[in-house]
C-alpha atoms as a PDB file:
ATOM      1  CA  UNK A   1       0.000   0.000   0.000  1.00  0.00           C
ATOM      2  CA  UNK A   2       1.161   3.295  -0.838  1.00  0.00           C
ATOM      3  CA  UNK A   3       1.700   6.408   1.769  1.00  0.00           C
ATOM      4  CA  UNK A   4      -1.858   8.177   0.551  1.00  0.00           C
ATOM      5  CA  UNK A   5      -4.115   5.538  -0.165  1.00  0.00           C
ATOM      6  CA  UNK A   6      -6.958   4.236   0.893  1.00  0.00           C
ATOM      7  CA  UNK A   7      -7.004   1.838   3.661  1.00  0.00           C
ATOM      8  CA  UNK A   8      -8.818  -1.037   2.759  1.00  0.00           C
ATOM      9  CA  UNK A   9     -12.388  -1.430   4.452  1.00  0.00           C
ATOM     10  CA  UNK A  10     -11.971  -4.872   5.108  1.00  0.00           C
ATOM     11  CA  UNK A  11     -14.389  -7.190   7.213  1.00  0.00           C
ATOM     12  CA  UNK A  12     -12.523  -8.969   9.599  1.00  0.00           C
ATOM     13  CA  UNK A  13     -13.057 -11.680  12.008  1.00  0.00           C
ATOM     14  CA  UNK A  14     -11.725 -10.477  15.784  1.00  0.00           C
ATOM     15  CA  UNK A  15     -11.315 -11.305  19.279  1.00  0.00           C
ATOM     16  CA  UNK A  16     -13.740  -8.497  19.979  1.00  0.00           C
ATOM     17  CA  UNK A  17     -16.438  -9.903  17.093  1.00  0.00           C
ATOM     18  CA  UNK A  18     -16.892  -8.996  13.190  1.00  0.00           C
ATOM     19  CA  UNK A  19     -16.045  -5.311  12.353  1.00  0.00           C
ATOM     20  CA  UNK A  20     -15.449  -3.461   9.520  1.00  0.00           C
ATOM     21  CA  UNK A  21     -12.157  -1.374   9.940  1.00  0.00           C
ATOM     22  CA  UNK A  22     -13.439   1.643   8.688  1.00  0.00           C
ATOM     23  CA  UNK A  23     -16.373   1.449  11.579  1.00  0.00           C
ATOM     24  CA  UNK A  24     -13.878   0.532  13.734  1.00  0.00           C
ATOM     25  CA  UNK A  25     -11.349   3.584  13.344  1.00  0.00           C
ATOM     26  CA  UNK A  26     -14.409   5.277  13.205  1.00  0.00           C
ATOM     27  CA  UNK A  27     -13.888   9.466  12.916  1.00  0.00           C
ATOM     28  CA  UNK A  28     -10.008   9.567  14.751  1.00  0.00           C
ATOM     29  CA  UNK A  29      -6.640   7.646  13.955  1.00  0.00           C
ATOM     30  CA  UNK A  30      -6.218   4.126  13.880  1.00  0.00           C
ATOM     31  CA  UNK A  31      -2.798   1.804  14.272  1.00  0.00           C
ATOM     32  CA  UNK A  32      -2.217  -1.260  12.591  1.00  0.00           C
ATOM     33  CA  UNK A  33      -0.102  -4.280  14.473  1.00  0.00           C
ATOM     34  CA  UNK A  34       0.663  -7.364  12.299  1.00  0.00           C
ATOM     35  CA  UNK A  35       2.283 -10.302  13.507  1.00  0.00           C
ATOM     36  CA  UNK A  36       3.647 -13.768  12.173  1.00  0.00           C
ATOM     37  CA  UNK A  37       1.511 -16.250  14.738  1.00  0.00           C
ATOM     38  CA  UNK A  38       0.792 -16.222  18.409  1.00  0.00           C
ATOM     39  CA  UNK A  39       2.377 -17.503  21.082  1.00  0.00           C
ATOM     40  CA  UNK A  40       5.864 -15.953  19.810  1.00  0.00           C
ATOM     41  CA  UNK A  41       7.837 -14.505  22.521  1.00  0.00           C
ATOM     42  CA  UNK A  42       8.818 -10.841  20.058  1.00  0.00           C
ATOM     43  CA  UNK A  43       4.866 -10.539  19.634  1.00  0.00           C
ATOM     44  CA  UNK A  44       4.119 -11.189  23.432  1.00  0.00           C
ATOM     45  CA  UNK A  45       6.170  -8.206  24.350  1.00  0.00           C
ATOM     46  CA  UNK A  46       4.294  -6.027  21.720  1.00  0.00           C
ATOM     47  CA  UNK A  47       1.319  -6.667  22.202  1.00  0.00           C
ATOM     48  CA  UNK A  48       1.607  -6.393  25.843  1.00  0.00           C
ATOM     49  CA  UNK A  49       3.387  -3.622  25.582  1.00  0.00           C
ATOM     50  CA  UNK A  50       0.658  -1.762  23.594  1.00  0.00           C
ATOM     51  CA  UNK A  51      -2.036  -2.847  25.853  1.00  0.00           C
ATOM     52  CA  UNK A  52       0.305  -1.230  29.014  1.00  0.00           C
ATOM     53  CA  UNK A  53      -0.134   2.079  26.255  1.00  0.00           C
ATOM     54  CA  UNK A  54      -3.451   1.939  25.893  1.00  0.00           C
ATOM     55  CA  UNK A  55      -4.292   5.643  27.419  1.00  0.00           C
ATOM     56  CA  UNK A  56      -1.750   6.826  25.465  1.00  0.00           C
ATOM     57  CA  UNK A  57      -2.792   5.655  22.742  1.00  0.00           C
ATOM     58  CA  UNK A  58      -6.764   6.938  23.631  1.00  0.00           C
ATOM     59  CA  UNK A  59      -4.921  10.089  24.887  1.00  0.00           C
ATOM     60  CA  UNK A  60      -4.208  10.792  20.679  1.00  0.00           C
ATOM     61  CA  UNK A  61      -7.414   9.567  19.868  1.00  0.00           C
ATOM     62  CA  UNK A  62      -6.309   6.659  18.064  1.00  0.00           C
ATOM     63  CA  UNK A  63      -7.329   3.375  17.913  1.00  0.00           C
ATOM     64  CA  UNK A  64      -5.396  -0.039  18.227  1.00  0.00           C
ATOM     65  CA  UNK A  65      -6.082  -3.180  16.062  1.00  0.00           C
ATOM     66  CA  UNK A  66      -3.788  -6.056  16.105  1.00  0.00           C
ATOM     67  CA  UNK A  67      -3.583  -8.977  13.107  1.00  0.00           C
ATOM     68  CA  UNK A  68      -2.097 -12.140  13.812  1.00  0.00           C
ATOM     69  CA  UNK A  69      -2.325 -15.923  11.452  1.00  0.00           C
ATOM     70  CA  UNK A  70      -4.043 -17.910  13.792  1.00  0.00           C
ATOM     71  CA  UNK A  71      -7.754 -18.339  14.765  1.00  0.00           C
ATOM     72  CA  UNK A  72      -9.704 -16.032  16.877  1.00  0.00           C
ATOM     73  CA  UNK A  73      -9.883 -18.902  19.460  1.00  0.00           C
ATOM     74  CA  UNK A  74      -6.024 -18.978  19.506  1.00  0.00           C
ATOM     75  CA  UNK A  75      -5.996 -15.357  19.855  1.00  0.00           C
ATOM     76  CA  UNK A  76      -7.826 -15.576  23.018  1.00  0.00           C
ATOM     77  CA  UNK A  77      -5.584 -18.249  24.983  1.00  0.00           C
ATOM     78  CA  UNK A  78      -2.756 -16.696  23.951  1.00  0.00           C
ATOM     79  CA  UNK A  79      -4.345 -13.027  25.391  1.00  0.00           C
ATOM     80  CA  UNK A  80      -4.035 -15.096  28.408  1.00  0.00           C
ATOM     81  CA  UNK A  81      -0.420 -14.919  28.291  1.00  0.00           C
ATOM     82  CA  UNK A  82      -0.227 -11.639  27.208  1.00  0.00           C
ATOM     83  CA  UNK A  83      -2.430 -10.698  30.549  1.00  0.00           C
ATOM     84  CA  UNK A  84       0.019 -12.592  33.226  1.00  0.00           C
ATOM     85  CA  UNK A  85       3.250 -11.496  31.260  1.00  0.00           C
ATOM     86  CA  UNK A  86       2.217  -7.842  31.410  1.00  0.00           C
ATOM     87  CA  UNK A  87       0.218  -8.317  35.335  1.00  0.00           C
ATOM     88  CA  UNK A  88      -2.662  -6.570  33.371  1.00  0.00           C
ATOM     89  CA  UNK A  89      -6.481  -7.774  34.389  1.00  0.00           C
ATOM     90  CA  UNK A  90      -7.863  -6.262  30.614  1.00  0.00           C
ATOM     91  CA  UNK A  91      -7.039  -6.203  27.012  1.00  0.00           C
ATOM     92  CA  UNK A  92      -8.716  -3.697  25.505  1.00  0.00           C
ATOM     93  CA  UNK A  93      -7.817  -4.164  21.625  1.00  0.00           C
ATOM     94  CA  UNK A  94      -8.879  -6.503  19.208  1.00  0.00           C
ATOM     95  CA  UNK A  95      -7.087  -9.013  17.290  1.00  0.00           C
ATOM     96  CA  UNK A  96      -8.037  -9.730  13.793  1.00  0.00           C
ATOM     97  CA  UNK A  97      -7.746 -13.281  12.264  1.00  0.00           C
ATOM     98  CA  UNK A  98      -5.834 -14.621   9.403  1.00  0.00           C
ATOM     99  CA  UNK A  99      -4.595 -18.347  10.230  1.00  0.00           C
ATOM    100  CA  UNK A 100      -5.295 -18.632   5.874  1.00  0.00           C
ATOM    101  CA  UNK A 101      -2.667 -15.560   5.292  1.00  0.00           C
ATOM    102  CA  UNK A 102      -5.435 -13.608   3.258  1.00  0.00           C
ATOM    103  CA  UNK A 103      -5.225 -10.605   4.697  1.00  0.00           C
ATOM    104  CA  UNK A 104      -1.376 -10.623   5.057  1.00  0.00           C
ATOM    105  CA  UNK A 105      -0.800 -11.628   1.517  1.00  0.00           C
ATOM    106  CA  UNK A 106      -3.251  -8.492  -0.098  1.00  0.00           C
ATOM    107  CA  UNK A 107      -2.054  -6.423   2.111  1.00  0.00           C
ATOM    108  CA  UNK A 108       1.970  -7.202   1.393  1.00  0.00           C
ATOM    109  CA  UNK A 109       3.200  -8.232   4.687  1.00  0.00           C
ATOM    110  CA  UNK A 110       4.909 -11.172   4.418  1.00  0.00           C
ATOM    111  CA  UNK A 111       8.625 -11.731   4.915  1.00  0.00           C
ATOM    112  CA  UNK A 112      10.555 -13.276   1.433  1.00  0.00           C
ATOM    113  CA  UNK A 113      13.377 -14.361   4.009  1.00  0.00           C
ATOM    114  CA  UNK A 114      12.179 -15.017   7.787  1.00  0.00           C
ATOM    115  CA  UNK A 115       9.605 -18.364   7.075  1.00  0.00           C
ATOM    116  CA  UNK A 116       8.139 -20.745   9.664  1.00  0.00           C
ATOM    117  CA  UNK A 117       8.709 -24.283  10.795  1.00  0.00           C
ATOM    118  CA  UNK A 118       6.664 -25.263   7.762  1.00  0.00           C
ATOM    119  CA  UNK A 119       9.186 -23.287   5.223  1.00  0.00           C
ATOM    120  CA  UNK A 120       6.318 -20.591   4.834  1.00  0.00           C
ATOM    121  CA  UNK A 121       7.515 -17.108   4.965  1.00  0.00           C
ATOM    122  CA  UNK A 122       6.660 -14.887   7.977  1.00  0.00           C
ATOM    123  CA  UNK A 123       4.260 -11.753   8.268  1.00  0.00           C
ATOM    124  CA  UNK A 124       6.740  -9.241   8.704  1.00  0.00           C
ATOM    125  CA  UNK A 125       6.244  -6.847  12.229  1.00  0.00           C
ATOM    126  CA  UNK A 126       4.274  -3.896   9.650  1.00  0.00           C
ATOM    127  CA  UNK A 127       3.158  -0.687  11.615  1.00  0.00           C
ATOM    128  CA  UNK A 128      -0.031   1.029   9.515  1.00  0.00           C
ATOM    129  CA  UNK A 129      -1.177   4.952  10.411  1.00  0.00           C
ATOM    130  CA  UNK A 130      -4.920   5.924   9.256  1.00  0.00           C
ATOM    131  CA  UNK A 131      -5.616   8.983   9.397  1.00  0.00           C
ATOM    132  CA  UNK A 132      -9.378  10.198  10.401  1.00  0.00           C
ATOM    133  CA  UNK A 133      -9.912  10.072   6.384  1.00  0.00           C
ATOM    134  CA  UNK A 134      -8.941   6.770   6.323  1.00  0.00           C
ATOM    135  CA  UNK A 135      -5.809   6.951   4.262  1.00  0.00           C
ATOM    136  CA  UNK A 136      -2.665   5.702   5.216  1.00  0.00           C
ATOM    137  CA  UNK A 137      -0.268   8.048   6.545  1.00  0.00           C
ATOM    138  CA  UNK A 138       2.961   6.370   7.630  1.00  0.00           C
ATOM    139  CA  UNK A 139       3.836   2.418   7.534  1.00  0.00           C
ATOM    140  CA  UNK A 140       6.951   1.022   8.980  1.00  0.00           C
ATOM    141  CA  UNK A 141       8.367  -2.364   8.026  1.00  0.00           C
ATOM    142  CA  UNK A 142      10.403  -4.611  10.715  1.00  0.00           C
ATOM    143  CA  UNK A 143      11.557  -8.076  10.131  1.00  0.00           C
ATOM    144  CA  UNK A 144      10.228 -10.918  12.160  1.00  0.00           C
ATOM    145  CA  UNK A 145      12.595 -11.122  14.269  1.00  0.00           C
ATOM    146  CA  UNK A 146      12.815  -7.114  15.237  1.00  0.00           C
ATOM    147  CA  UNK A 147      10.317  -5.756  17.833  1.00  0.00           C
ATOM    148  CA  UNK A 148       8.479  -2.194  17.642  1.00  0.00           C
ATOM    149  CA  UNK A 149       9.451   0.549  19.758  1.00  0.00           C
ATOM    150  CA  UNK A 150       6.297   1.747  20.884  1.00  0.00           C
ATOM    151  CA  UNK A 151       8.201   5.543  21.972  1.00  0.00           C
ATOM    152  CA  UNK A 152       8.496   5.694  18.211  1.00  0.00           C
ATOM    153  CA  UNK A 153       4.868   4.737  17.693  1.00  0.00           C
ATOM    154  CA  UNK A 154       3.743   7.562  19.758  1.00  0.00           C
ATOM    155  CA  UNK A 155       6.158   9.996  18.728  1.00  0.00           C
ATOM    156  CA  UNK A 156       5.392  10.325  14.871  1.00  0.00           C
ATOM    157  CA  UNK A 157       1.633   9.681  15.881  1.00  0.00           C
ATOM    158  CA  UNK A 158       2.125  13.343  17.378  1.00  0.00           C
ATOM    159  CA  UNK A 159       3.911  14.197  14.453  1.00  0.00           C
ATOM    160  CA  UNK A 160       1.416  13.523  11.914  1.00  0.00           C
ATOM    161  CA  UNK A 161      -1.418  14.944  14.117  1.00  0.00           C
ATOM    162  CA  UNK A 162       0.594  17.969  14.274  1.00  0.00           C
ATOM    163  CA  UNK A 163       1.427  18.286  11.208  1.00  0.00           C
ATOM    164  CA  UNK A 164      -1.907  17.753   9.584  1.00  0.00           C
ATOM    165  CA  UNK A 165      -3.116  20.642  11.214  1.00  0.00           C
ATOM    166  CA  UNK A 166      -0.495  23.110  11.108  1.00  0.00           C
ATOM    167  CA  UNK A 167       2.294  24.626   8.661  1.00  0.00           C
ATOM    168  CA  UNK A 168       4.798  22.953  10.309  1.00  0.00           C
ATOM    169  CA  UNK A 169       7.362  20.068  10.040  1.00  0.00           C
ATOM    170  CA  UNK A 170       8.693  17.762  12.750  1.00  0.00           C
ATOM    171  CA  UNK A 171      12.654  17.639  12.372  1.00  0.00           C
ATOM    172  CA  UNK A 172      15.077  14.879  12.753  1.00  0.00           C
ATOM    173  CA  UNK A 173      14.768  13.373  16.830  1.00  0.00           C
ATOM    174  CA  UNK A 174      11.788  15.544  17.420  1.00  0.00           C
ATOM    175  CA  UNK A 175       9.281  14.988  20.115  1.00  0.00           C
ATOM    176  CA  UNK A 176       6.445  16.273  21.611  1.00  0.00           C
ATOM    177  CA  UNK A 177       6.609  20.176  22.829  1.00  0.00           C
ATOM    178  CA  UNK A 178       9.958  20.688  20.355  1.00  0.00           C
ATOM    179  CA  UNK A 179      11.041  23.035  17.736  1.00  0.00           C
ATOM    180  CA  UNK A 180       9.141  22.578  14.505  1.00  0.00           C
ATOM    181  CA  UNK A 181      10.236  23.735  10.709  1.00  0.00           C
ATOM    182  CA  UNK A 182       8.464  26.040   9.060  1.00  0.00           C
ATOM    183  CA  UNK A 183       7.006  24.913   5.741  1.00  0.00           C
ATOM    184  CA  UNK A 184       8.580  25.948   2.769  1.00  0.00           C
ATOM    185  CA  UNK A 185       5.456  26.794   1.029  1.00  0.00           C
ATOM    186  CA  UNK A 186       4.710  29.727   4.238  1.00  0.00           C
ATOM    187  CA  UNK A 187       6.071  32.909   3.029  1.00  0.00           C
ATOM    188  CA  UNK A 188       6.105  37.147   3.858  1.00  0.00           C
ATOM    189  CA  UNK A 189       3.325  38.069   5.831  1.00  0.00           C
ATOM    190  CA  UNK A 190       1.972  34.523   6.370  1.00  0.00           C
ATOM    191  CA  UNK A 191       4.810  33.679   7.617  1.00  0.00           C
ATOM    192  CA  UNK A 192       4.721  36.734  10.493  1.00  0.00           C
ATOM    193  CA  UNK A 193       1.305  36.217  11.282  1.00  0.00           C
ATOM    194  CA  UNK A 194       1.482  32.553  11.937  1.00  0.00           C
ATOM    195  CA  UNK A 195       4.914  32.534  13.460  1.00  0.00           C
ATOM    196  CA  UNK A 196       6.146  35.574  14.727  1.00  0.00           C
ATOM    197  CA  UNK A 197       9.212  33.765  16.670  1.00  0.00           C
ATOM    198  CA  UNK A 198      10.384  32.278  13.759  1.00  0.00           C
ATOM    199  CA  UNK A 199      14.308  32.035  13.648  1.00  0.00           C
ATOM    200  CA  UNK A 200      16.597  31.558  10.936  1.00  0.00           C
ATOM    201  CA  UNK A 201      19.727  29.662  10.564  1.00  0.00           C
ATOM    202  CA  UNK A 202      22.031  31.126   8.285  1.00  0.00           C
ATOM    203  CA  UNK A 203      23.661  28.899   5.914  1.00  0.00           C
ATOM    204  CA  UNK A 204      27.011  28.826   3.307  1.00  0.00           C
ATOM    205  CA  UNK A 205      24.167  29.114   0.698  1.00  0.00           C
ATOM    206  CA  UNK A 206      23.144  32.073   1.792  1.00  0.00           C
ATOM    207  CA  UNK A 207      19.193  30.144   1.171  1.00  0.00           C
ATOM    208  CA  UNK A 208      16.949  31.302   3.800  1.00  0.00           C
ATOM    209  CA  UNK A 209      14.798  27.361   4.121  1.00  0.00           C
ATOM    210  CA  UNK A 210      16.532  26.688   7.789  1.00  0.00           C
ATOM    211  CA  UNK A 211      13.603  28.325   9.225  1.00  0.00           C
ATOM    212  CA  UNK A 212      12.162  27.385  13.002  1.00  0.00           C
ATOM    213  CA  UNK A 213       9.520  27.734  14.830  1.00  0.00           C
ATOM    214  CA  UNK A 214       8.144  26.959  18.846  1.00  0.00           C
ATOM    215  CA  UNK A 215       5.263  24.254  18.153  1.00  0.00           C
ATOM    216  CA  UNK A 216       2.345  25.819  17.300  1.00  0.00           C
ATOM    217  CA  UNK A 217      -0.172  24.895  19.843  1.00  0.00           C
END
């Protein structure tokens, strides 16, 4: 899937019932988990780790659904381990099934090199954005054996929710409350009125693009 496309509007089968992802995201953001099967020690971190984010998470206004290939009724033993492993009573998010690989194969997750006991290749760890227009807006690829890091998650999750509502860009190791860019398209008095503190680095080009800004609030 390409950065700007549609998210499919699929129908899945989860721990939490049939839903339609759309429905499900409903009007805010939504976050994508896939994993290669359950009951894998990488994905038990993950997903507990996600569940111990869950305010954060509702904090941003975005929703968390999780895809793994095994049956719904796998899902929910293995939840059980997920639970004691993290000392958490609830788990809030749904997992989707996909023991055939449908979903994983049209939606181009799976792993040419990592493959499974049977010589079948992996679902590869693949983070998906959706934005409240349902489009995706950032995806981020890690091989099987490579888990998430959730500060990452959260930080360009503020980054795109920033940035979709203001002229401004997020800059290498930025976080939350830090200098922004301003956008090269905000010039002359547009510039002043939206960002009067705006400071310029001077550069050997003598190019005035260096250009930053507090975070607009």
């Amino acid at each position: 899937m390409l950065l700007g496309s549609v998210f499919p509007n699929e129908e899945v089968n989860t721990t939490k019932g049939k839903l339609k992802l759309h429905d499900y995201f409903g009007d805010g953001w939504g976050v994508f988990f896939t994993h290669p099967a359950d009951y894998t020690p990488v994905c038990t971190t993950e997903l507990g780790t996600a569940e111990s984010l869950a305010a954060e998470f509702s904090k941003r206004n975005c929703k968390m659904i999780a895809l793994s290939c095994n049956s719904v009724s796998d899902h929910q033993g293995w939840i059980k381990d997920i639970k004691s492993y993290m000392g958490v009573e609830s788990f809030s998010y749904p997992i989707i099934e996909d023991s055939k690989r449908d979903l994983a194969v049209k939606f181009g997750m799976l792993d040419p090199v990592e493959k499974d006991a049977a010589g079948l290749p992996l679902t590869a760890r693949v983070v998906f954005i959706i934005g409240p227009d349902k489009k995706l807006k950032l995806s981020i690829y890690y091989p099987a054996t490579t888990g998430r890091n959730f500060d990452e998650i959260l930080r360009v999750i503020d980054s795109l929710q920033l940035t979709a509502y203001k002229k401004v860009a997020t800059p290498a190791n930025w976080t939350q409350g830090g200098r922004c860019m301003v956008l090269p398209s905000v010039q002359g008095e547009e510039c002043q009125k939206l960002f009067p503190e705006t400071e310029t680095k001077e550069m050997p080009s003598g190019k005035k693009y260096m250009r930053f800004t507090p975070q607009p609030q």
